[in-house]
PDBML (XML) file of the C-alpha atoms, coordinates in Angstrom:
<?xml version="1.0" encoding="UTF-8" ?>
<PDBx:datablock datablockName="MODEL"
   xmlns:PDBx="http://pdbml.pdb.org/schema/pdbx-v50.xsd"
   xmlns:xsi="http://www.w3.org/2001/XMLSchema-instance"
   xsi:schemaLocation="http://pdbml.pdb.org/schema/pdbx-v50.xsd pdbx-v50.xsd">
   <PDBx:atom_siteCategory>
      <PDBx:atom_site id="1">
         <PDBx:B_iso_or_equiv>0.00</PDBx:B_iso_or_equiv>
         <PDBx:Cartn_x>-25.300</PDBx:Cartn_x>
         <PDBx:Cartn_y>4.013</PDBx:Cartn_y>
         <PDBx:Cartn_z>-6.963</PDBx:Cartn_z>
         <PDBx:auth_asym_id>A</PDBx:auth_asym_id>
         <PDBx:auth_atom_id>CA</PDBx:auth_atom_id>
         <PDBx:auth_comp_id>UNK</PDBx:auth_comp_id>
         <PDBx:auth_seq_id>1</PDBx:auth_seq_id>
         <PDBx:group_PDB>ATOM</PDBx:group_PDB>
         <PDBx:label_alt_id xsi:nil="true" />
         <PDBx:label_asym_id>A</PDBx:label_asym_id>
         <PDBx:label_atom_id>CA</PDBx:label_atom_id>
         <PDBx:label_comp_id>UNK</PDBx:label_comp_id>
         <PDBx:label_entity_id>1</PDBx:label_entity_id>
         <PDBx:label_seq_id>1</PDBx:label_seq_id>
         <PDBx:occupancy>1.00</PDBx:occupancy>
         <PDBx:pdbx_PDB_model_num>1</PDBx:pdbx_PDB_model_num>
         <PDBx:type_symbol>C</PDBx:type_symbol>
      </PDBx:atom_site>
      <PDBx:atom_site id="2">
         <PDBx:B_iso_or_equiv>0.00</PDBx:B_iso_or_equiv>
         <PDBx:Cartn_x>-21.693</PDBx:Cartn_x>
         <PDBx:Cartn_y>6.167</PDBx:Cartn_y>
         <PDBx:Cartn_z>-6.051</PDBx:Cartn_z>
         <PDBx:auth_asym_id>A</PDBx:auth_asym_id>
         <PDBx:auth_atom_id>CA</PDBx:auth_atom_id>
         <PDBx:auth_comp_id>UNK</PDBx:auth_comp_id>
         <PDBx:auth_seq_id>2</PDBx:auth_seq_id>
         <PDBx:group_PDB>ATOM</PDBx:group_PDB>
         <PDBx:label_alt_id xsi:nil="true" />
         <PDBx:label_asym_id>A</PDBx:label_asym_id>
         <PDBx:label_atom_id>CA</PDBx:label_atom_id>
         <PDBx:label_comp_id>UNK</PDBx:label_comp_id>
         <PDBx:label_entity_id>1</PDBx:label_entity_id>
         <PDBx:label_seq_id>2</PDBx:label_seq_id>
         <PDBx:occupancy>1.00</PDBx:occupancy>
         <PDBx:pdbx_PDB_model_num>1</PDBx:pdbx_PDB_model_num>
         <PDBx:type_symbol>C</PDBx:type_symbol>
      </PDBx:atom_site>
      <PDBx:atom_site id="3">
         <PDBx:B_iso_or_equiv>0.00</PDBx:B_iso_or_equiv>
         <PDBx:Cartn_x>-19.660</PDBx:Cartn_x>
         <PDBx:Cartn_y>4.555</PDBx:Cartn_y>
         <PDBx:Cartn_z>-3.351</PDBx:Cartn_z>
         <PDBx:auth_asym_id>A</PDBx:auth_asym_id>
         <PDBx:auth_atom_id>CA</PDBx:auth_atom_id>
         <PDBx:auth_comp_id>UNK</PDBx:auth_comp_id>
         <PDBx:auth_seq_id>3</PDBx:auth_seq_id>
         <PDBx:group_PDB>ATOM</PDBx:group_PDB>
         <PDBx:label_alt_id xsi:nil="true" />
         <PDBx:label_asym_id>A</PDBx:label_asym_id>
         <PDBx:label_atom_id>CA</PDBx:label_atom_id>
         <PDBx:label_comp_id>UNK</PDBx:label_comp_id>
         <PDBx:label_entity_id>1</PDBx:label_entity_id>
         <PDBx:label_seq_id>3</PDBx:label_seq_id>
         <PDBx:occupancy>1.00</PDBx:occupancy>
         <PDBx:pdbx_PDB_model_num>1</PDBx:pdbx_PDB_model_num>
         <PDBx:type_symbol>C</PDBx:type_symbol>
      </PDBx:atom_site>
      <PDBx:atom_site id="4">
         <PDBx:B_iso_or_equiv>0.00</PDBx:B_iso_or_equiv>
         <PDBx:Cartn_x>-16.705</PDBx:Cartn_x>
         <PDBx:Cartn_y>6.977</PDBx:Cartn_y>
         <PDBx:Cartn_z>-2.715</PDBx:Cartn_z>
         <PDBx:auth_asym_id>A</PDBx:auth_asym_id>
         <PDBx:auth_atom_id>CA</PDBx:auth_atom_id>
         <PDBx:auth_comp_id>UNK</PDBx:auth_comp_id>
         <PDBx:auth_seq_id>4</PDBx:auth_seq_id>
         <PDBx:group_PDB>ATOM</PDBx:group_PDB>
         <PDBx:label_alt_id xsi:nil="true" />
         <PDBx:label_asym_id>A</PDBx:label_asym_id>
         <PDBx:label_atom_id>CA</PDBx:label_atom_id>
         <PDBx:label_comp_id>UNK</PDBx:label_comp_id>
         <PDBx:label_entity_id>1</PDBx:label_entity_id>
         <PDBx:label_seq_id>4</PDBx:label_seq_id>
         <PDBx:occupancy>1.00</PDBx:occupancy>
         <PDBx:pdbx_PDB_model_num>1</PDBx:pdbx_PDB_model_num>
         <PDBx:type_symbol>C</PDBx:type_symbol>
      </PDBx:atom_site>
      <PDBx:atom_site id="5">
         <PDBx:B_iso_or_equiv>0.00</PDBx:B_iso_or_equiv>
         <PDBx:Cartn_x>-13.830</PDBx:Cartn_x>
         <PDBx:Cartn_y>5.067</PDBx:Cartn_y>
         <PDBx:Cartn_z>-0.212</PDBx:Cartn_z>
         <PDBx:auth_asym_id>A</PDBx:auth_asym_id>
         <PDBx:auth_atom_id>CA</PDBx:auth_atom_id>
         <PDBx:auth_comp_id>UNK</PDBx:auth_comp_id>
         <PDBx:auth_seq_id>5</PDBx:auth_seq_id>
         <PDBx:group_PDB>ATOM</PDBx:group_PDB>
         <PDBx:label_alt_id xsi:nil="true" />
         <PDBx:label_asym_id>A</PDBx:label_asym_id>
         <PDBx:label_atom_id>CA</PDBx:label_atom_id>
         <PDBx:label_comp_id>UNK</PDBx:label_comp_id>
         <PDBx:label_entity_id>1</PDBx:label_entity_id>
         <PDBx:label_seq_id>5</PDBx:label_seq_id>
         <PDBx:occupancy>1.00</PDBx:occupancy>
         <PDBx:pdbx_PDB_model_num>1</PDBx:pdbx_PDB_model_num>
         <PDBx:type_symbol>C</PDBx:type_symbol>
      </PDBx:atom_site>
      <PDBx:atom_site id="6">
         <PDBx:B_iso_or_equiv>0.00</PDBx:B_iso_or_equiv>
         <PDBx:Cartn_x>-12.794</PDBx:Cartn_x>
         <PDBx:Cartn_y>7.367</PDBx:Cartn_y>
         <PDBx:Cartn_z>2.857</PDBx:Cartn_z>
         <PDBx:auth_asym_id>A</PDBx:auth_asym_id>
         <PDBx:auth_atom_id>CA</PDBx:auth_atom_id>
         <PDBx:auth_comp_id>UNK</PDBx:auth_comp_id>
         <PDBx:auth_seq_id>6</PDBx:auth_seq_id>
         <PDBx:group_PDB>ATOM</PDBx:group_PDB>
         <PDBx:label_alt_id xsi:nil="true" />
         <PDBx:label_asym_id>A</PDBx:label_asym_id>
         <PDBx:label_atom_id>CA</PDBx:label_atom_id>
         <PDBx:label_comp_id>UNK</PDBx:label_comp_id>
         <PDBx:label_entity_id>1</PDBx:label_entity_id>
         <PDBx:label_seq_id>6</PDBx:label_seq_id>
         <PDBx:occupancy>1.00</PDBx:occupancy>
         <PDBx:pdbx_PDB_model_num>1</PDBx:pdbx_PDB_model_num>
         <PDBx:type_symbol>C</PDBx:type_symbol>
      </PDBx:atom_site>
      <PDBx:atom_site id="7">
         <PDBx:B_iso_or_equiv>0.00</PDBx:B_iso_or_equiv>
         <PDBx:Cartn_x>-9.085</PDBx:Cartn_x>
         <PDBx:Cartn_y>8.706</PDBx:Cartn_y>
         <PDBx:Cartn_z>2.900</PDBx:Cartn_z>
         <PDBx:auth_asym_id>A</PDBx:auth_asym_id>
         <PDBx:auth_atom_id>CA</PDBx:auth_atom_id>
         <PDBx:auth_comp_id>UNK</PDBx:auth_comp_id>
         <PDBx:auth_seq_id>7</PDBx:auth_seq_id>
         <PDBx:group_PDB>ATOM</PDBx:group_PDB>
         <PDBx:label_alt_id xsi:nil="true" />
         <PDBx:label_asym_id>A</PDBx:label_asym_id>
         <PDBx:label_atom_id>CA</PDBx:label_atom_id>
         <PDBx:label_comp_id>UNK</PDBx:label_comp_id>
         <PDBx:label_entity_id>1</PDBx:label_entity_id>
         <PDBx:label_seq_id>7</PDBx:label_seq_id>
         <PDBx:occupancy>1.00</PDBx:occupancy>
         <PDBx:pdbx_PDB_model_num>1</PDBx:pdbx_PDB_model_num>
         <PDBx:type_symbol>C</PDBx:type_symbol>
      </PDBx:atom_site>
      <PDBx:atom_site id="8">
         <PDBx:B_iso_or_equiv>0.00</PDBx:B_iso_or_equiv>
         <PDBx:Cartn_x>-8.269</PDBx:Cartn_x>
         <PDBx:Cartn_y>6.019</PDBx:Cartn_y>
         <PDBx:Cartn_z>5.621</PDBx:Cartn_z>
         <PDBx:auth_asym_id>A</PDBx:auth_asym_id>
         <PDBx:auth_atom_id>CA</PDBx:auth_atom_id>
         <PDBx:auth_comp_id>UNK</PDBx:auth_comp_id>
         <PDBx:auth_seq_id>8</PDBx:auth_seq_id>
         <PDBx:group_PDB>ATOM</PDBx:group_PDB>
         <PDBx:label_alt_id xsi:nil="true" />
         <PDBx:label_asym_id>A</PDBx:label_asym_id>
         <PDBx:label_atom_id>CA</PDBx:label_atom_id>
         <PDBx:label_comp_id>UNK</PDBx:label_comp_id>
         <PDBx:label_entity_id>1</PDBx:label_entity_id>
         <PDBx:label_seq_id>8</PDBx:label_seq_id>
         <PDBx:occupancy>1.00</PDBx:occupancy>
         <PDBx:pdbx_PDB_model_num>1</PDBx:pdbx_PDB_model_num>
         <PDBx:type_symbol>C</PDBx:type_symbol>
      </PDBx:atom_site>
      <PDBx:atom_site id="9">
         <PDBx:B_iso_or_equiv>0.00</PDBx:B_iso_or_equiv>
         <PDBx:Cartn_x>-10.258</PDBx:Cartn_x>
         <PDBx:Cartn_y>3.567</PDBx:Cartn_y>
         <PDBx:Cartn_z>3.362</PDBx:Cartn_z>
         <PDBx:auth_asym_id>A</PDBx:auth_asym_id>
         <PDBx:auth_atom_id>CA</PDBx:auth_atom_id>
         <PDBx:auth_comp_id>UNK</PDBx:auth_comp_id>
         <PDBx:auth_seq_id>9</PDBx:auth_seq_id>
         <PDBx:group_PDB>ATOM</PDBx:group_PDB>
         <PDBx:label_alt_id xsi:nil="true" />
         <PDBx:label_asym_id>A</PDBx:label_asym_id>
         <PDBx:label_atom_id>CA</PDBx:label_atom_id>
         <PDBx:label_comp_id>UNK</PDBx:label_comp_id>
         <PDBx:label_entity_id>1</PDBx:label_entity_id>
         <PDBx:label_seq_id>9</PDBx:label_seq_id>
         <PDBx:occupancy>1.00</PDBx:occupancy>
         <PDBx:pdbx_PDB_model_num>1</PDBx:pdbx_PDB_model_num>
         <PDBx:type_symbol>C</PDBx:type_symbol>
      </PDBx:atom_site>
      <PDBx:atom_site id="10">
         <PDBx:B_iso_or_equiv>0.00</PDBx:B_iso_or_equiv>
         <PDBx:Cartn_x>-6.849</PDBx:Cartn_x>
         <PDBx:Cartn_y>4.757</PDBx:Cartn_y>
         <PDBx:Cartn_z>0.847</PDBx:Cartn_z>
         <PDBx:auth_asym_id>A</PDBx:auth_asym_id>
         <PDBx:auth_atom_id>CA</PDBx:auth_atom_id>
         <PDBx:auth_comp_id>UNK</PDBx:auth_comp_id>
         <PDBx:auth_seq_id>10</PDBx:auth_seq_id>
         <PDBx:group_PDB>ATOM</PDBx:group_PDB>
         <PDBx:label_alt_id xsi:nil="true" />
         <PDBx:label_asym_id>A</PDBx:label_asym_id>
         <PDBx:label_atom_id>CA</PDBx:label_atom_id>
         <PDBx:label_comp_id>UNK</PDBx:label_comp_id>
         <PDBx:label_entity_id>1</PDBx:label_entity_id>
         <PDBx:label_seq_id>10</PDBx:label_seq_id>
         <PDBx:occupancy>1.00</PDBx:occupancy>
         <PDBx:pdbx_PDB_model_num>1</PDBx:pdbx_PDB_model_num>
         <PDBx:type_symbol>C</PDBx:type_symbol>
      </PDBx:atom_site>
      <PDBx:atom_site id="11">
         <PDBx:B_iso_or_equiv>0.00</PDBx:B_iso_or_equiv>
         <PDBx:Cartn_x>-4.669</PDBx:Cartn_x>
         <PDBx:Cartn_y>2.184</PDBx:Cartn_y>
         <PDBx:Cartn_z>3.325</PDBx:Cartn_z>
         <PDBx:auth_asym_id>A</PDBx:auth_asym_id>
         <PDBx:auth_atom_id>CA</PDBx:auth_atom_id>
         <PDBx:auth_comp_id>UNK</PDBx:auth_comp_id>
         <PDBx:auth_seq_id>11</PDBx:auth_seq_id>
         <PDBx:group_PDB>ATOM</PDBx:group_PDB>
         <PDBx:label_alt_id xsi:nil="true" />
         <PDBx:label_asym_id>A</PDBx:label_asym_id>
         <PDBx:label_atom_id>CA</PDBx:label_atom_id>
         <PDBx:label_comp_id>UNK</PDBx:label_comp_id>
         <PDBx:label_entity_id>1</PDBx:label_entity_id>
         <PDBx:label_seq_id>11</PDBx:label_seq_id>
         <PDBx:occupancy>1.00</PDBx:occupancy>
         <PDBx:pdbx_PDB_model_num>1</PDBx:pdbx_PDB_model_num>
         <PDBx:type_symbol>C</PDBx:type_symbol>
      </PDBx:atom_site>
      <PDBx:atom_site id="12">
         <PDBx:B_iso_or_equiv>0.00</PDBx:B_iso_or_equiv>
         <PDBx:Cartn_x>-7.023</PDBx:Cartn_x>
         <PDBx:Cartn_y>-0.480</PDBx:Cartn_y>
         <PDBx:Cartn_z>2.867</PDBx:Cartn_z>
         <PDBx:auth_asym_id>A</PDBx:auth_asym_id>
         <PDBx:auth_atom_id>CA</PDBx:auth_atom_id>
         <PDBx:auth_comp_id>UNK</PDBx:auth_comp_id>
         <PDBx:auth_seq_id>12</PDBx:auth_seq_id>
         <PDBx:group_PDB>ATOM</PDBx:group_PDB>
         <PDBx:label_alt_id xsi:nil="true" />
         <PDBx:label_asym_id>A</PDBx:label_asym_id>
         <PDBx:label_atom_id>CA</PDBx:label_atom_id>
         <PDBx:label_comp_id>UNK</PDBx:label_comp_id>
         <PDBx:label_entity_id>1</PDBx:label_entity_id>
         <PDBx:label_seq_id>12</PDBx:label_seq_id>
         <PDBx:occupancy>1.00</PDBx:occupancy>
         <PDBx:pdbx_PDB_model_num>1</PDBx:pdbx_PDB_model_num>
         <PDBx:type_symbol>C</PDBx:type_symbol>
      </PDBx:atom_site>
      <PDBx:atom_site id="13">
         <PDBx:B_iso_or_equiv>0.00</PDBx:B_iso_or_equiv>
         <PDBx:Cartn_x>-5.631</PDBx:Cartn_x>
         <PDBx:Cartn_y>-1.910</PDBx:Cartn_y>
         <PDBx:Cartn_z>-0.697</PDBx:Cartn_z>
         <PDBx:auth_asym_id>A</PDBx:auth_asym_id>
         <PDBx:auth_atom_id>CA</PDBx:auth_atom_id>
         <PDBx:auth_comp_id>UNK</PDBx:auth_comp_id>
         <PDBx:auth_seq_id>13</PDBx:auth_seq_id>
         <PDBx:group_PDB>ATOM</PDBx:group_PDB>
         <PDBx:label_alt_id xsi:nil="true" />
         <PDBx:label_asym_id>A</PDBx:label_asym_id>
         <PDBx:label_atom_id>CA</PDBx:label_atom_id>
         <PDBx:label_comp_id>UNK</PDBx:label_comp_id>
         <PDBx:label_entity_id>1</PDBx:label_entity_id>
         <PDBx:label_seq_id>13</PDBx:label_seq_id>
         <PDBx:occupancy>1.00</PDBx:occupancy>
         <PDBx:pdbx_PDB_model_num>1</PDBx:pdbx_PDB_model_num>
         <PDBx:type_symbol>C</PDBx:type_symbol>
      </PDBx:atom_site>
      <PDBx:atom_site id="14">
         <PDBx:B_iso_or_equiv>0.00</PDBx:B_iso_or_equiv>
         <PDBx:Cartn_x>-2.768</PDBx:Cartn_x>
         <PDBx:Cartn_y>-1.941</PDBx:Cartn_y>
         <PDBx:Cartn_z>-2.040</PDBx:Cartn_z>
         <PDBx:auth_asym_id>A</PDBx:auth_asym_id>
         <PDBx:auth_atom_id>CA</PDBx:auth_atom_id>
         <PDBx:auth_comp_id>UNK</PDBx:auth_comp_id>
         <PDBx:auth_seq_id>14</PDBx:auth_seq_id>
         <PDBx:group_PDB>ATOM</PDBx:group_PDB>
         <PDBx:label_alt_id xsi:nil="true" />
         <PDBx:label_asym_id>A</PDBx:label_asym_id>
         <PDBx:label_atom_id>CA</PDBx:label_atom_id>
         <PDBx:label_comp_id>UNK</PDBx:label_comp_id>
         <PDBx:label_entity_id>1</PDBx:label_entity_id>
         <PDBx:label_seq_id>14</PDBx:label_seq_id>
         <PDBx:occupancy>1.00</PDBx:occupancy>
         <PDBx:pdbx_PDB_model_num>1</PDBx:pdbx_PDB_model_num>
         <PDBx:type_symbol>C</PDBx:type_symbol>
      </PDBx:atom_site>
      <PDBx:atom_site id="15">
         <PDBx:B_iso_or_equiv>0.00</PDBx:B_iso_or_equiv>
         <PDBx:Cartn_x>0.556</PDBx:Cartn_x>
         <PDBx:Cartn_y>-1.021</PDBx:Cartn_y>
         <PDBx:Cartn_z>-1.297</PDBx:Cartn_z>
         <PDBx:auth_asym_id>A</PDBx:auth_asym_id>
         <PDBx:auth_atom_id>CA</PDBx:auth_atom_id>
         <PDBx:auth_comp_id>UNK</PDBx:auth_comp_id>
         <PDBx:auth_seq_id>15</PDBx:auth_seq_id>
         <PDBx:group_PDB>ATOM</PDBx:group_PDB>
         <PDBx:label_alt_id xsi:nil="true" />
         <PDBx:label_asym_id>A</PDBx:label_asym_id>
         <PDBx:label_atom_id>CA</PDBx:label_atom_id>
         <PDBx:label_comp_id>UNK</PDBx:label_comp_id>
         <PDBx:label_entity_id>1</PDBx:label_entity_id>
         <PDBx:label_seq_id>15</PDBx:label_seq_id>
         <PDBx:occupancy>1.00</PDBx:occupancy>
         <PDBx:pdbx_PDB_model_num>1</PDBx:pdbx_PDB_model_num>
         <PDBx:type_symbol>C</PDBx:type_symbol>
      </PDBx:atom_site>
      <PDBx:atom_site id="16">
         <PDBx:B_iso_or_equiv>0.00</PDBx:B_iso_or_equiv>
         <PDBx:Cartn_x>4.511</PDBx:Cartn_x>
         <PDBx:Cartn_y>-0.707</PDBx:Cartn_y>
         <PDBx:Cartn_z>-2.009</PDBx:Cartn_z>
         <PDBx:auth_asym_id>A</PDBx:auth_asym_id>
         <PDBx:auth_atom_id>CA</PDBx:auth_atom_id>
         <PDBx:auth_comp_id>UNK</PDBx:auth_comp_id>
         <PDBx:auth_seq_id>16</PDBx:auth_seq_id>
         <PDBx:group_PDB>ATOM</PDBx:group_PDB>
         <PDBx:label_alt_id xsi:nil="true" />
         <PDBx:label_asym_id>A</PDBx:label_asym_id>
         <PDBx:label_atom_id>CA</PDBx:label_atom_id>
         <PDBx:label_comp_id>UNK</PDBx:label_comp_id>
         <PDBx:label_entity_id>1</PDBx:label_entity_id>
         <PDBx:label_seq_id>16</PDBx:label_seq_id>
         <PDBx:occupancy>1.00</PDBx:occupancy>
         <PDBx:pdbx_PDB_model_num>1</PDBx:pdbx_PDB_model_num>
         <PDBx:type_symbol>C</PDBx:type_symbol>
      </PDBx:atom_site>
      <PDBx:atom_site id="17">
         <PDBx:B_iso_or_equiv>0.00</PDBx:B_iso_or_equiv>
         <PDBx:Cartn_x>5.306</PDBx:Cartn_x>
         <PDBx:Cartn_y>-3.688</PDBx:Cartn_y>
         <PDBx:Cartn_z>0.023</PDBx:Cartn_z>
         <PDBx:auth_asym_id>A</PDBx:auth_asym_id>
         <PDBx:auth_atom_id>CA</PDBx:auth_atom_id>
         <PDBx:auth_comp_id>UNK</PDBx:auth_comp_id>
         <PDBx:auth_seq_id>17</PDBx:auth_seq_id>
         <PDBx:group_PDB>ATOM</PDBx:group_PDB>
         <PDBx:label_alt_id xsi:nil="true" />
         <PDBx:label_asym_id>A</PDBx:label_asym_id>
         <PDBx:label_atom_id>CA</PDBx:label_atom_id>
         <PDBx:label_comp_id>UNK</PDBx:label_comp_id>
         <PDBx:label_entity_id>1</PDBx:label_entity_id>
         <PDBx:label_seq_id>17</PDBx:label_seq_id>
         <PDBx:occupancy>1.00</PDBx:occupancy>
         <PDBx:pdbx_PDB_model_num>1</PDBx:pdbx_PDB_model_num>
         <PDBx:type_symbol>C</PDBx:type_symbol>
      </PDBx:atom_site>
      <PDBx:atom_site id="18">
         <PDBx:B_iso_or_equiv>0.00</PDBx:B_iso_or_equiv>
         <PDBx:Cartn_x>8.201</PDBx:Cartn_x>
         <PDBx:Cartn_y>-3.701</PDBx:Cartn_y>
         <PDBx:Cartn_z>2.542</PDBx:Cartn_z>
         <PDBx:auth_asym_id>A</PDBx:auth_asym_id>
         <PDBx:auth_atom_id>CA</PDBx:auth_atom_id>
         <PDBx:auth_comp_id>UNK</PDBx:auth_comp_id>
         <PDBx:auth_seq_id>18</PDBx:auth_seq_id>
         <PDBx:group_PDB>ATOM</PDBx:group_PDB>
         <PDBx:label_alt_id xsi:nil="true" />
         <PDBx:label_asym_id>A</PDBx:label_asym_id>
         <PDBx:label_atom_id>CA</PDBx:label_atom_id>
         <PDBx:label_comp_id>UNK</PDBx:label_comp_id>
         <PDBx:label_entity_id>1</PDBx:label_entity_id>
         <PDBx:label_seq_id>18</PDBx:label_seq_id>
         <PDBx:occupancy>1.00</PDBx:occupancy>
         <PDBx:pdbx_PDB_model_num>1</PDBx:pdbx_PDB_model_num>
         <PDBx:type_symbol>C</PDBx:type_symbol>
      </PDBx:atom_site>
      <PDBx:atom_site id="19">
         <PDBx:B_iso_or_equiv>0.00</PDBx:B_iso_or_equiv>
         <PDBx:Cartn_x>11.259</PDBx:Cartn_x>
         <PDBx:Cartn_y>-5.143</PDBx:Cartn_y>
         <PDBx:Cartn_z>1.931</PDBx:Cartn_z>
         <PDBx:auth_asym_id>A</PDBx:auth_asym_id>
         <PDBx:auth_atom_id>CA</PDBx:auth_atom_id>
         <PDBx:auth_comp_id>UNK</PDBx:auth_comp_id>
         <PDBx:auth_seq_id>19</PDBx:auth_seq_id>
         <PDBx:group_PDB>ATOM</PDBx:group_PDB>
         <PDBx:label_alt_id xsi:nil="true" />
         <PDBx:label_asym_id>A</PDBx:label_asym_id>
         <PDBx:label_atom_id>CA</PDBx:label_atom_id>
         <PDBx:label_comp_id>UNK</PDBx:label_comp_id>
         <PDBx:label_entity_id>1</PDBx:label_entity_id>
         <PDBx:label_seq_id>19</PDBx:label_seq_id>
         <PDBx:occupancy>1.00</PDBx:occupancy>
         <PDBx:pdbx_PDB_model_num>1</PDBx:pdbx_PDB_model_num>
         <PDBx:type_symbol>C</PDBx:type_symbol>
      </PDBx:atom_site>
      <PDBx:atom_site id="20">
         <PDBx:B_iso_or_equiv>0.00</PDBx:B_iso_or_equiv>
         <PDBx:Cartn_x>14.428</PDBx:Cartn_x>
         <PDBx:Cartn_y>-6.411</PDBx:Cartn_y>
         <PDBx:Cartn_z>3.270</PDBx:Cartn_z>
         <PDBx:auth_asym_id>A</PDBx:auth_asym_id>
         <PDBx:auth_atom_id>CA</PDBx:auth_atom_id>
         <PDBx:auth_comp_id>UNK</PDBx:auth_comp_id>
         <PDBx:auth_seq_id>20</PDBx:auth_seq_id>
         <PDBx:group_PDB>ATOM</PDBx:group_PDB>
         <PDBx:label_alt_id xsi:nil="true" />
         <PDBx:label_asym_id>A</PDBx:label_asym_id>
         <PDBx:label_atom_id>CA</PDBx:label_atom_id>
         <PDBx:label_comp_id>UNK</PDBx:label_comp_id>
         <PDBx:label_entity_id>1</PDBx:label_entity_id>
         <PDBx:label_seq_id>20</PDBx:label_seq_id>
         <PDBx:occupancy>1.00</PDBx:occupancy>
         <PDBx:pdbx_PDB_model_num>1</PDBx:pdbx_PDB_model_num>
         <PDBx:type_symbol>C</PDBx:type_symbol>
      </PDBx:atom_site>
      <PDBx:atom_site id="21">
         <PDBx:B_iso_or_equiv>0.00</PDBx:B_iso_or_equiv>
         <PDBx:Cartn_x>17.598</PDBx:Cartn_x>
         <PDBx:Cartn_y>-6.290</PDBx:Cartn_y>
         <PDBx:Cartn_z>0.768</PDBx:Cartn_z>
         <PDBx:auth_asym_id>A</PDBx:auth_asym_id>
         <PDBx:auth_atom_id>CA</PDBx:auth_atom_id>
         <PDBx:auth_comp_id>UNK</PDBx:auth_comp_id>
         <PDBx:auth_seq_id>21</PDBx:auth_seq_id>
         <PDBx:group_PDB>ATOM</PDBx:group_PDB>
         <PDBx:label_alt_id xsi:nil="true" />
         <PDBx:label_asym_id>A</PDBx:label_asym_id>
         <PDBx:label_atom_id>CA</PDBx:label_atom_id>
         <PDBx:label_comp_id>UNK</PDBx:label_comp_id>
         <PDBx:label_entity_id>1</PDBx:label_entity_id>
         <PDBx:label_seq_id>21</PDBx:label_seq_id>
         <PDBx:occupancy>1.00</PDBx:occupancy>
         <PDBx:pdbx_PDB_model_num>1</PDBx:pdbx_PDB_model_num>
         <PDBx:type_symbol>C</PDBx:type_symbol>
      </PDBx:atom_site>
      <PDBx:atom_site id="22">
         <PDBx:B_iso_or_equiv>0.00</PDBx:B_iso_or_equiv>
         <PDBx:Cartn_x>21.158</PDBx:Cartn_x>
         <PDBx:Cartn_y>-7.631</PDBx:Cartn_y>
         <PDBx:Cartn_z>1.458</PDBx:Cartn_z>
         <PDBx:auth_asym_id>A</PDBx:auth_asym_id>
         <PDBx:auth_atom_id>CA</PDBx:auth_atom_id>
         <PDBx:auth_comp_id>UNK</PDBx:auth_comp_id>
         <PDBx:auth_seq_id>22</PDBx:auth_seq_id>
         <PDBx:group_PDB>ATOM</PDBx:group_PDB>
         <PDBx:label_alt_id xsi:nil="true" />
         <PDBx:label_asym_id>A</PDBx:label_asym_id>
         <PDBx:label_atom_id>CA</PDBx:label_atom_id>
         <PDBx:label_comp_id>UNK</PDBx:label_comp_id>
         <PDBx:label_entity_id>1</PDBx:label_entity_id>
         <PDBx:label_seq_id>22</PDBx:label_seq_id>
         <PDBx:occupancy>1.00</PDBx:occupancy>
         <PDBx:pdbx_PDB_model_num>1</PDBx:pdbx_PDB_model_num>
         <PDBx:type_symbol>C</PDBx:type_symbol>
      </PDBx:atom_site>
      <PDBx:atom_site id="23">
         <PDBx:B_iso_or_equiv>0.00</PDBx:B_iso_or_equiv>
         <PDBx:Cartn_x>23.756</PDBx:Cartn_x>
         <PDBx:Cartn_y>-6.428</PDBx:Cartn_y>
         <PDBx:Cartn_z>-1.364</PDBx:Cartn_z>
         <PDBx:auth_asym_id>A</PDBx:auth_asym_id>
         <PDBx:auth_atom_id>CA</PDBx:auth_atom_id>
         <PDBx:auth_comp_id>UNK</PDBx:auth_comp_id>
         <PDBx:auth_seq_id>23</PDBx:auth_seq_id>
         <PDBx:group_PDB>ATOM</PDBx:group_PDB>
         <PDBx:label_alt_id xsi:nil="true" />
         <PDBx:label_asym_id>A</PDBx:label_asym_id>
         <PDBx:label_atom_id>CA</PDBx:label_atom_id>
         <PDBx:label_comp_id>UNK</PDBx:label_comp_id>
         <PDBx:label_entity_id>1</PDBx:label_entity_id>
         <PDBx:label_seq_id>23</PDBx:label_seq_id>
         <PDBx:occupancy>1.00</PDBx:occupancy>
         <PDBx:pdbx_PDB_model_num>1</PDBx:pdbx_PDB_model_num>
         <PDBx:type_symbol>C</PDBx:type_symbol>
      </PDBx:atom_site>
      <PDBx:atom_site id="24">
         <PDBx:B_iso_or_equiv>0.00</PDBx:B_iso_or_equiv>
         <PDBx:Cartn_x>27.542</PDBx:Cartn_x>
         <PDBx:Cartn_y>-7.795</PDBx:Cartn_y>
         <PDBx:Cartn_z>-1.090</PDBx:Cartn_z>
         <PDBx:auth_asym_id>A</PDBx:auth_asym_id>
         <PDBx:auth_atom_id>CA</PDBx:auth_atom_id>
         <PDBx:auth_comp_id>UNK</PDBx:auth_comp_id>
         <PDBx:auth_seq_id>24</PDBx:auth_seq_id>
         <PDBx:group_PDB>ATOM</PDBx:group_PDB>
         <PDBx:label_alt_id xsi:nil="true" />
         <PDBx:label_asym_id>A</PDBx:label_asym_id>
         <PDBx:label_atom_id>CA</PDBx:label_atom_id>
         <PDBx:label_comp_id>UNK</PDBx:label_comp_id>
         <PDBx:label_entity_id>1</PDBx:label_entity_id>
         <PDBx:label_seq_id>24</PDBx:label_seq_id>
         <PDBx:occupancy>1.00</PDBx:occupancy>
         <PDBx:pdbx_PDB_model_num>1</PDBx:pdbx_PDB_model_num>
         <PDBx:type_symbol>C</PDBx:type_symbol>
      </PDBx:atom_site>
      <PDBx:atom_site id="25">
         <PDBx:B_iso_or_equiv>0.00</PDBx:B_iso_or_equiv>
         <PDBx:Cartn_x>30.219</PDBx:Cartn_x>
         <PDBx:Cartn_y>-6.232</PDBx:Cartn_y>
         <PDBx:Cartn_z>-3.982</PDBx:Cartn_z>
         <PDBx:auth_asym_id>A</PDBx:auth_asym_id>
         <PDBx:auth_atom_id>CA</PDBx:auth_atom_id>
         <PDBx:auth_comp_id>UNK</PDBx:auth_comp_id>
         <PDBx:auth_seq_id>25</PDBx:auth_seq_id>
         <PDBx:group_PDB>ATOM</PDBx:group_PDB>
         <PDBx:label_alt_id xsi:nil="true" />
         <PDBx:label_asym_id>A</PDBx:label_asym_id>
         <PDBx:label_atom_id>CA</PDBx:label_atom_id>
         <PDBx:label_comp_id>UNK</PDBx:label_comp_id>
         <PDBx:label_entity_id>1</PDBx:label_entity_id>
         <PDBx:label_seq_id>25</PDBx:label_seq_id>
         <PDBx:occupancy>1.00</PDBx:occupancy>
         <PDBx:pdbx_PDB_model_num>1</PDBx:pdbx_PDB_model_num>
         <PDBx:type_symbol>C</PDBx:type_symbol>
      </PDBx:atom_site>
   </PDBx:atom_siteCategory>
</PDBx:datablock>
């Protein structure tokens, strides 16, 4: 058996996540 995943089926794992940093110096 092949199963190939779609280009859409690319967003459908993983991921850089989003993220919110605050920095003071």
């Amino acid at each position: 058996v092949r199963v190939t995943l779609t280009r859409q089926q690319m967003f459908t794992f993983g991921h850089r996540p989003a993220t919110i940093q605050t920095l003071g110096l």
